[in-house]
C-alpha atoms as a PDB file:
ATOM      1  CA  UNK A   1      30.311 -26.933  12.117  1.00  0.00           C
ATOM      2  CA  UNK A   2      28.876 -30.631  13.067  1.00  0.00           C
ATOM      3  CA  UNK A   3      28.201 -32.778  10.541  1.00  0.00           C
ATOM      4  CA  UNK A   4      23.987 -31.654   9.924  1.00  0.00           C
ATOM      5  CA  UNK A   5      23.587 -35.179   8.807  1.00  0.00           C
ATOM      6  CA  UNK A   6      24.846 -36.622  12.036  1.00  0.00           C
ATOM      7  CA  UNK A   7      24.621 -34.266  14.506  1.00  0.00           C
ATOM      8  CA  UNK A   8      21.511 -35.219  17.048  1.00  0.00           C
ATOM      9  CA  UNK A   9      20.730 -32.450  19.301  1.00  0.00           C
ATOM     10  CA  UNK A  10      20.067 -32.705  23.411  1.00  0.00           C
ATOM     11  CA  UNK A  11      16.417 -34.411  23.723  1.00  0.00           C
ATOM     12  CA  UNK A  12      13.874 -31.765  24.964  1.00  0.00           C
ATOM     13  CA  UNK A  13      13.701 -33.812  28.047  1.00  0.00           C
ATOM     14  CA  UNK A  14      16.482 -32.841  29.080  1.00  0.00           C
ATOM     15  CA  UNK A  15      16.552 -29.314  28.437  1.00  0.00           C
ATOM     16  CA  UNK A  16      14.902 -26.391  30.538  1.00  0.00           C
ATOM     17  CA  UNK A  17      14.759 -23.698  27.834  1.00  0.00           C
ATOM     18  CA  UNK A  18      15.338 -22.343  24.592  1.00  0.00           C
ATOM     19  CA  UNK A  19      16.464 -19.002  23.904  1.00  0.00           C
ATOM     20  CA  UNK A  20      15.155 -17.076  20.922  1.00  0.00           C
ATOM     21  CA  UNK A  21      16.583 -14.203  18.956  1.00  0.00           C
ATOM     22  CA  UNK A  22      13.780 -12.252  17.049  1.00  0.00           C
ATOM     23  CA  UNK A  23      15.025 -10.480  14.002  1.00  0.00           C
ATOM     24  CA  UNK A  24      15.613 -12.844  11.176  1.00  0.00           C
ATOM     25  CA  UNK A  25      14.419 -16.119  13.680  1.00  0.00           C
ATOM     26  CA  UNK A  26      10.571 -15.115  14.342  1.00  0.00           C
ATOM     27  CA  UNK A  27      10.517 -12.113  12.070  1.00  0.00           C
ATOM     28  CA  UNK A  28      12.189 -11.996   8.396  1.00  0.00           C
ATOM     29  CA  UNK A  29      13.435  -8.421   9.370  1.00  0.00           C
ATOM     30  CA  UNK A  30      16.759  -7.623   8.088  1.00  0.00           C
ATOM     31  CA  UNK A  31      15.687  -6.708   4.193  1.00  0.00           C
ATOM     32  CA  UNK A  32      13.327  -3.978   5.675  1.00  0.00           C
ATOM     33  CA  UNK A  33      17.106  -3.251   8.046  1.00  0.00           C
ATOM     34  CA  UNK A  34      19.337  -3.284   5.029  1.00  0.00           C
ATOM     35  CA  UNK A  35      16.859  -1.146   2.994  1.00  0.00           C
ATOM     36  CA  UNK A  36      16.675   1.611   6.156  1.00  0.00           C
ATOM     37  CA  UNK A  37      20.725   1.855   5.922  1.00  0.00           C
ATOM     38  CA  UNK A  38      20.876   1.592   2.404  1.00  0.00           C
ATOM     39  CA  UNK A  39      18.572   4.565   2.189  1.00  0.00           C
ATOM     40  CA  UNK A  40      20.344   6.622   5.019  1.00  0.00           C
ATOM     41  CA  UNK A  41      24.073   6.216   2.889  1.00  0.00           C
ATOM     42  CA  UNK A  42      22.079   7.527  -0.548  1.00  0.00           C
ATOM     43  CA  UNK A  43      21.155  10.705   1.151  1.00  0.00           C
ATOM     44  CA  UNK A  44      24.250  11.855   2.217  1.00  0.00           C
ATOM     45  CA  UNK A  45      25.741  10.495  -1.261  1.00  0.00           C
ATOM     46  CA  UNK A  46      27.595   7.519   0.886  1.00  0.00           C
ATOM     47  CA  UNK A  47      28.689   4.463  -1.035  1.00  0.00           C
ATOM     48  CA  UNK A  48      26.928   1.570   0.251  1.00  0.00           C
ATOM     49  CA  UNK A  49      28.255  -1.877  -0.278  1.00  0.00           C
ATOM     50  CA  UNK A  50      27.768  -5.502  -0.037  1.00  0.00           C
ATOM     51  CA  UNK A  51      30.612  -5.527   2.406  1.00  0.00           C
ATOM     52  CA  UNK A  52      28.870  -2.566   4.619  1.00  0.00           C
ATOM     53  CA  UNK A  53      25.448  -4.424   4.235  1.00  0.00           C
ATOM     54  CA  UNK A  54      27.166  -7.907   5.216  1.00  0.00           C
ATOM     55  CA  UNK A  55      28.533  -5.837   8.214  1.00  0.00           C
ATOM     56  CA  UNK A  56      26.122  -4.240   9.444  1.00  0.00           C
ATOM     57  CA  UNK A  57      23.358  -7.462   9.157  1.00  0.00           C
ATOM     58  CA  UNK A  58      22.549  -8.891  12.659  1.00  0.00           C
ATOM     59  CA  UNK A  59      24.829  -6.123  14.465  1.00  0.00           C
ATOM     60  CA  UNK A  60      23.283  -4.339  17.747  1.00  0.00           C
ATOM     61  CA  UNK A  61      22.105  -0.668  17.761  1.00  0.00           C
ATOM     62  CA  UNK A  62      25.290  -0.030  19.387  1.00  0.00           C
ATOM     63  CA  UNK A  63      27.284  -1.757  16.728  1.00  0.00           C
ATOM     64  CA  UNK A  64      25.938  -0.924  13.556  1.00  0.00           C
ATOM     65  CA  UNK A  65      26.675   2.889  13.807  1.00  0.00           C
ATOM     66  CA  UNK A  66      30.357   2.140  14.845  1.00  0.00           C
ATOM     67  CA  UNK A  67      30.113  -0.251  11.839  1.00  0.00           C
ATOM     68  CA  UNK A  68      28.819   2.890  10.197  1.00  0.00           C
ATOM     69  CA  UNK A  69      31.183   5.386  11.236  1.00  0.00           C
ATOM     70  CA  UNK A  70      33.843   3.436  10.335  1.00  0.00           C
ATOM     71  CA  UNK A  71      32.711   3.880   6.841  1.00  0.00           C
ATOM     72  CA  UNK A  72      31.409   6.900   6.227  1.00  0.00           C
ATOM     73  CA  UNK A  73      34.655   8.593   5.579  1.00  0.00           C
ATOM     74  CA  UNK A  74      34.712  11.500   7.988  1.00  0.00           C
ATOM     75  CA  UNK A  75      35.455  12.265  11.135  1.00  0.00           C
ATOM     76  CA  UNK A  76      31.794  12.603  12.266  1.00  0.00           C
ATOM     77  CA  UNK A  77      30.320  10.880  16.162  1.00  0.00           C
ATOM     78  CA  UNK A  78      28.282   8.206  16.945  1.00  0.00           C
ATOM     79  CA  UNK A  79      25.433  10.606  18.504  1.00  0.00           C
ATOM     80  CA  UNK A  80      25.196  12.550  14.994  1.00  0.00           C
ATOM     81  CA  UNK A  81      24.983  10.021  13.096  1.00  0.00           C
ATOM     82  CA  UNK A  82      22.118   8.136  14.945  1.00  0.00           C
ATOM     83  CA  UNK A  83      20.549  11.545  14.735  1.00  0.00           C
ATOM     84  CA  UNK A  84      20.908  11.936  10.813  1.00  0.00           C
ATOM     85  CA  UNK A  85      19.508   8.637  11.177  1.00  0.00           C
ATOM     86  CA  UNK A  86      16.264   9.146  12.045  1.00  0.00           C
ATOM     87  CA  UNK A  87      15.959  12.360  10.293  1.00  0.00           C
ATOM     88  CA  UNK A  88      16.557   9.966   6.890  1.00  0.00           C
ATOM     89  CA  UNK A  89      14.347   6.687   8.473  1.00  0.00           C
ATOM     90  CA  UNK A  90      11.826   8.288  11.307  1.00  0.00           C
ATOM     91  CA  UNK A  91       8.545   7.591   9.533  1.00  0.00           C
ATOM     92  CA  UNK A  92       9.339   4.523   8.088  1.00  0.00           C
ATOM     93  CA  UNK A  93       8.360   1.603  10.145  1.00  0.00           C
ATOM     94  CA  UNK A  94       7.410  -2.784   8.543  1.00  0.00           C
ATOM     95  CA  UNK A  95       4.266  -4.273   9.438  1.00  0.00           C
ATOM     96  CA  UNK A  96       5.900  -7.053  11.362  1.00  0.00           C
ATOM     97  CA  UNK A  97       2.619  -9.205  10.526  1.00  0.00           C
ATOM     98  CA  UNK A  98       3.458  -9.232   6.973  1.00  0.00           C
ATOM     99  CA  UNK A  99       7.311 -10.328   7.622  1.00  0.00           C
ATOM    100  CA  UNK A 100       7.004 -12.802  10.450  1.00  0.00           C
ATOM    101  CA  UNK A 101       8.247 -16.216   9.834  1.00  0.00           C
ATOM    102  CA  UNK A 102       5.951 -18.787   9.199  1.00  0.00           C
ATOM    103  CA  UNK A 103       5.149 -21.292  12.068  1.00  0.00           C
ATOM    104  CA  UNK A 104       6.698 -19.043  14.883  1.00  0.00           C
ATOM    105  CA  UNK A 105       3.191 -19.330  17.044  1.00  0.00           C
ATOM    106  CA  UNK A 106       3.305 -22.965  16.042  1.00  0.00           C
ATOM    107  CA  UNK A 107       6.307 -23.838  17.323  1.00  0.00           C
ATOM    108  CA  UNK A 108       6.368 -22.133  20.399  1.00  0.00           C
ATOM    109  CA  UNK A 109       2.938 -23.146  21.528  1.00  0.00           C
ATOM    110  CA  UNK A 110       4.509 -26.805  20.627  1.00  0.00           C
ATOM    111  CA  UNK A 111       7.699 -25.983  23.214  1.00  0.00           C
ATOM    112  CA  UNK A 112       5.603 -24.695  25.626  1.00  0.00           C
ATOM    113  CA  UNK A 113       3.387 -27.635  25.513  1.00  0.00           C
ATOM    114  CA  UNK A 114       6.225 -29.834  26.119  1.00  0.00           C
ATOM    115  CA  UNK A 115       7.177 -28.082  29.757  1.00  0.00           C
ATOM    116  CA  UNK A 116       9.953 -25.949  28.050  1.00  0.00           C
ATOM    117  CA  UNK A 117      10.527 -22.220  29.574  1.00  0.00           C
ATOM    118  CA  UNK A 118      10.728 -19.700  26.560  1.00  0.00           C
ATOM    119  CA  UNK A 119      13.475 -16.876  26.330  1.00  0.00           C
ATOM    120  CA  UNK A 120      14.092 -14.215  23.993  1.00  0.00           C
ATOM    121  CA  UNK A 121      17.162 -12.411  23.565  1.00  0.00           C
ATOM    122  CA  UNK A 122      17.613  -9.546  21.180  1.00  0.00           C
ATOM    123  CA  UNK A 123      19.727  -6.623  19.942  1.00  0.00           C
ATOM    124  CA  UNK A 124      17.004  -4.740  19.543  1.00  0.00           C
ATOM    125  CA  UNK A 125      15.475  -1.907  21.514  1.00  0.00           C
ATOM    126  CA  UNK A 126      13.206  -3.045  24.034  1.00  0.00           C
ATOM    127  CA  UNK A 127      10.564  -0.654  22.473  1.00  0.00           C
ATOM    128  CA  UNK A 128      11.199  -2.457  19.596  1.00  0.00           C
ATOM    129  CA  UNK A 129      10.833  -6.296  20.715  1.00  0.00           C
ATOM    130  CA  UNK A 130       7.483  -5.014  22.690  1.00  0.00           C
ATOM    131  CA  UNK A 131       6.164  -3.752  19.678  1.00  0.00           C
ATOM    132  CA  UNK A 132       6.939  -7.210  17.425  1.00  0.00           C
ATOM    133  CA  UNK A 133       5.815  -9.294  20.246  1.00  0.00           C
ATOM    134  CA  UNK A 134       2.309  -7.250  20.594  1.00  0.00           C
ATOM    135  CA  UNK A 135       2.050  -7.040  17.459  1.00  0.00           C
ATOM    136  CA  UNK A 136       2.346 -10.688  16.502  1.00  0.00           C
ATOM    137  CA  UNK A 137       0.646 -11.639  19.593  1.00  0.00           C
ATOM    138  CA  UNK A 138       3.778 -13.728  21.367  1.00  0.00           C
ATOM    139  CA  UNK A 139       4.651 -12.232  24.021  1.00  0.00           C
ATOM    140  CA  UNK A 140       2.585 -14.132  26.935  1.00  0.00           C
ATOM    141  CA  UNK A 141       5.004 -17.204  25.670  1.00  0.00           C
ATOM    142  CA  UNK A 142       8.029 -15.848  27.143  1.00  0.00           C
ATOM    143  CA  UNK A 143       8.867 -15.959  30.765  1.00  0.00           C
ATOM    144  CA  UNK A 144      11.892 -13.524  30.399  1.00  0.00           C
ATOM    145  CA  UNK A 145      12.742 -11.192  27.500  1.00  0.00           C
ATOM    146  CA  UNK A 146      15.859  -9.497  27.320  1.00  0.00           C
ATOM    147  CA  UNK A 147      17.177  -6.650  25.189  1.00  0.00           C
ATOM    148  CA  UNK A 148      20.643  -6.089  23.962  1.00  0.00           C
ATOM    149  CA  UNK A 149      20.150  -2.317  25.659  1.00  0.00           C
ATOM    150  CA  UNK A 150      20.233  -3.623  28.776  1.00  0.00           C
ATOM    151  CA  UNK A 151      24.487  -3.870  28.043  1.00  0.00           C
ATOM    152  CA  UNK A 152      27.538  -2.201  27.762  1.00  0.00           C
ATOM    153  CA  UNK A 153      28.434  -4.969  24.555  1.00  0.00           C
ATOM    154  CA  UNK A 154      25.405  -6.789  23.170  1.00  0.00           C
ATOM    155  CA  UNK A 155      25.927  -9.725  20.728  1.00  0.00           C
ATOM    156  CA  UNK A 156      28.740 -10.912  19.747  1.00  0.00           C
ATOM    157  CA  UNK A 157      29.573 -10.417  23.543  1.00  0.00           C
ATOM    158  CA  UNK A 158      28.210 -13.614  25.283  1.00  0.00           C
ATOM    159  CA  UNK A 159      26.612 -11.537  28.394  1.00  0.00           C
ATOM    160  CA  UNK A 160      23.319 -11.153  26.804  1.00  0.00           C
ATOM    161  CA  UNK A 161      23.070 -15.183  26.822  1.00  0.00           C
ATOM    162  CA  UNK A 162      24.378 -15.376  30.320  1.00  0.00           C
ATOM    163  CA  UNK A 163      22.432 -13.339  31.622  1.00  0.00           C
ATOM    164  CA  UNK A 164      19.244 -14.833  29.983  1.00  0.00           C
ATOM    165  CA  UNK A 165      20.209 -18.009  31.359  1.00  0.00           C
ATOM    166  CA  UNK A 166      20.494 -16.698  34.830  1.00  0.00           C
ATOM    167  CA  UNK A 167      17.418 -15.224  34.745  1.00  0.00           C
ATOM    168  CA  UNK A 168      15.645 -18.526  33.485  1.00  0.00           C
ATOM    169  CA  UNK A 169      17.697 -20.245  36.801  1.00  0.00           C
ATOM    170  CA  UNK A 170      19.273 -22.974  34.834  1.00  0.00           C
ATOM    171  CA  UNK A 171      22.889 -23.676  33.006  1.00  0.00           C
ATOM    172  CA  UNK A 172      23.597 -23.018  29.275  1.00  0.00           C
ATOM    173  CA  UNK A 173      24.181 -26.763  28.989  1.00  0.00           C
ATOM    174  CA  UNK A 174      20.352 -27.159  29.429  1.00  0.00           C
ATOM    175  CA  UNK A 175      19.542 -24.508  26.661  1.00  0.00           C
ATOM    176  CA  UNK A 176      19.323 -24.056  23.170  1.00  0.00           C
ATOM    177  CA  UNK A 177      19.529 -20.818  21.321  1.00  0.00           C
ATOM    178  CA  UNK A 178      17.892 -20.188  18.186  1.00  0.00           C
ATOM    179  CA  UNK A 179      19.978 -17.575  15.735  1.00  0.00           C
ATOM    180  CA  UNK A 180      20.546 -16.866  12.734  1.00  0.00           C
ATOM    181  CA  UNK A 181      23.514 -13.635  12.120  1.00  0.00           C
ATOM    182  CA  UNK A 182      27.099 -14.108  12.417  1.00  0.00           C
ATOM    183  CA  UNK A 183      27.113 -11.817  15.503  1.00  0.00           C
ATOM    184  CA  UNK A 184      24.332 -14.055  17.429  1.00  0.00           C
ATOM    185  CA  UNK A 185      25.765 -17.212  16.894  1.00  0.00           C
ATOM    186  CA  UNK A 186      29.030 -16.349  17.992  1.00  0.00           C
ATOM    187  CA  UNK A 187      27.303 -14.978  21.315  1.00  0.00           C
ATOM    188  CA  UNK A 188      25.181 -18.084  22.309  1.00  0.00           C
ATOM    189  CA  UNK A 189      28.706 -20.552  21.352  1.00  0.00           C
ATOM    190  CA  UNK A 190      30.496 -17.734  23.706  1.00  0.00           C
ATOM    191  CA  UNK A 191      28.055 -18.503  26.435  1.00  0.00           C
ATOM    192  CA  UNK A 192      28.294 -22.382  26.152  1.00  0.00           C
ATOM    193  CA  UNK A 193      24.678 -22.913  24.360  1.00  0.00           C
ATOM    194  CA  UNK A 194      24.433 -25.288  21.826  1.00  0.00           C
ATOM    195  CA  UNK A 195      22.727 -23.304  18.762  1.00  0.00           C
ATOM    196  CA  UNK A 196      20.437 -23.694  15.838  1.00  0.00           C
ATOM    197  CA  UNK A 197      20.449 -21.261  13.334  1.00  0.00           C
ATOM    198  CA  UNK A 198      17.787 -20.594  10.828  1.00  0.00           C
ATOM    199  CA  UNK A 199      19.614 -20.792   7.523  1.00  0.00           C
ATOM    200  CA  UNK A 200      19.929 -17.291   5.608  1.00  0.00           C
ATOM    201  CA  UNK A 201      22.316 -17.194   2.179  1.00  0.00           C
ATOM    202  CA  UNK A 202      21.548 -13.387   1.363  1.00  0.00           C
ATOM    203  CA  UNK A 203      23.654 -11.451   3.965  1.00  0.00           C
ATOM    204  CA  UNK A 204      27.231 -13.428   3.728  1.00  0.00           C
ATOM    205  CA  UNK A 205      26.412 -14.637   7.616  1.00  0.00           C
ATOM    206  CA  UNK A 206      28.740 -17.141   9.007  1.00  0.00           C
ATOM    207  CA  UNK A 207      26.579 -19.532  10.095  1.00  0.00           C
ATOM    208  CA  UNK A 208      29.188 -22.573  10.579  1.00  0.00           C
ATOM    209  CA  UNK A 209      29.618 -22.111  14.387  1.00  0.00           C
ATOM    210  CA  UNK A 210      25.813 -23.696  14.495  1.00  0.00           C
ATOM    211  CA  UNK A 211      25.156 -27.024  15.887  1.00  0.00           C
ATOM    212  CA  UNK A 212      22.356 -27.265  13.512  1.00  0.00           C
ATOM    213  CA  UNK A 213      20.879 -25.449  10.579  1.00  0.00           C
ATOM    214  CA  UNK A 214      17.279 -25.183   9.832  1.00  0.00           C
ATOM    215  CA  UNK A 215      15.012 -23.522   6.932  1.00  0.00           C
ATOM    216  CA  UNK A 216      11.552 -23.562   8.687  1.00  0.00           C
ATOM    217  CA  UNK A 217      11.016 -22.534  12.649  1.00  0.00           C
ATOM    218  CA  UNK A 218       8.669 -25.832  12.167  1.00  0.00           C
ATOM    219  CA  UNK A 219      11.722 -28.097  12.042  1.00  0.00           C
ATOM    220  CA  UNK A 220      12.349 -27.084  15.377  1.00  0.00           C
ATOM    221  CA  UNK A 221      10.301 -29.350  17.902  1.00  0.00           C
ATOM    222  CA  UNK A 222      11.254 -32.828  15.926  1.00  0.00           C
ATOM    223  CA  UNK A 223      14.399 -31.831  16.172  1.00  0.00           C
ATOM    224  CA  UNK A 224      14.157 -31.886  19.722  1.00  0.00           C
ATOM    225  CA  UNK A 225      12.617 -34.977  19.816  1.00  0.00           C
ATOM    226  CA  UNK A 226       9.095 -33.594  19.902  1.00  0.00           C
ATOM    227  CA  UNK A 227       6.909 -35.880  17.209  1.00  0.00           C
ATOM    228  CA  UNK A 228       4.591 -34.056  14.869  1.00  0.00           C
ATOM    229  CA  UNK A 229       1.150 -32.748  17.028  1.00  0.00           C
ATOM    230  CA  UNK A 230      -1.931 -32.986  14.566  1.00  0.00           C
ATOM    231  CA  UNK A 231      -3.627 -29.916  15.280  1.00  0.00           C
ATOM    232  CA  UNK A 232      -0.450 -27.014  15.045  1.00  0.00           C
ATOM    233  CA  UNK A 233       1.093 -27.373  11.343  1.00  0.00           C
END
């Protein structure tokens, strides 16, 4: 990784986007995740590890239940065990209010201010990333949103970021992505964008692909080369 002390990122003048992933950048989701799978394994008397959970953290829908078939020690499909899935975890659903990172409103009313187009690209469902957004009331700051659905191979596959940037008309070299999981990071570095990642100990991410590491979303715009706005945070 660059030297964090060092390392100055691309001014926001010269940049035409930044690129957002939601679950564990604007929303502190992945406890509320790990919980869901560590809940599905104890029903069918699965062992669930640190290694599984360290897997399966930041993976796409499509991943995670070939990450879980490959441990579940049977010869058992993809299809059945998305079903037992939501036989074990259908009623249970966070209010994403109560886990959403602070500042995220903050910051990207700050961006927008600045002239910056807004992106978010995601793993999750697009039923999913409607709901968050809605929820958290977000969504009118992104022009393009883009699910991990929408592919054959969502993150760590780079087309999720290439096609984001295509759709905001502009080059990776003029974006920034903001991540956090192994799987994400190595998917915006695959597609040329320079990354930030929101720093996260608890999952056993590799975060050292980053350009950057941040603890707050509200580190974001100075680090850019945005000065503090009295009036936001």
């Amino acid at each position: 990784m660059a030297n964090n002390e060092m390392l100055e990122l691309v001014n926001y003048k010269k940049l035409d986007a930044v690129i957002f992933d939601m679950d564990g950048v604007l929303i502190d989701s992945e406890p509320f995740y790990a919980g869901r799978f560590e809940r599905f394994f104890r029903a069918f008397d699965k062992p669930y590890t640190q290694e599984i959970k360290s897997q399966l953290a930041g993976a796409s829908n499509q991943l995670e239940f070939e990450i879980v078939r490959r441990y579940w020690g049977e010869d058992i499909s993809v299809d059945e065990l998305k079903s037992m899935f939501k036989q074990v975890n259908s009623l249970i659903r966070p209010d994403y209010r109560e886990i959403a990172n602070l500042g995220a409103s903050e910051v990207l009313t700050r961006l927008s201010e600045a002239g910056l187009k807004l992106a978010l690209a995601s793993s999750s469902a697009m039923e999913t990333i409607r709901l968050v957004l809605e929820s958290l009331e977000l969504t009118d700051y992104f022009s393009v949103i883009i699910s991990g659905n929408m592919f054959r191979q969502s993150k760590p596959h780079p087309e999720i970021y290439e096609h984001t940037v295509e759709m905001l008309d502009t080059t990776a070299d003029r974006c920034v992505a903001v991540e956090d999981s192994t799987y994400g990071i190595q998917s915006a570095v695959a597609a040329g964008l320079r990354v930030i990642a929101v720093r996260d100990e608890r999952f056993g991410y590799d975060q050292t692909p980053a350009d950057r590491l941040i603890d707050d979303l509200r580190e974001l715009p100075p680090l850019l080369g945005l000065k503090h706005n009295q009036g936001h945070w």
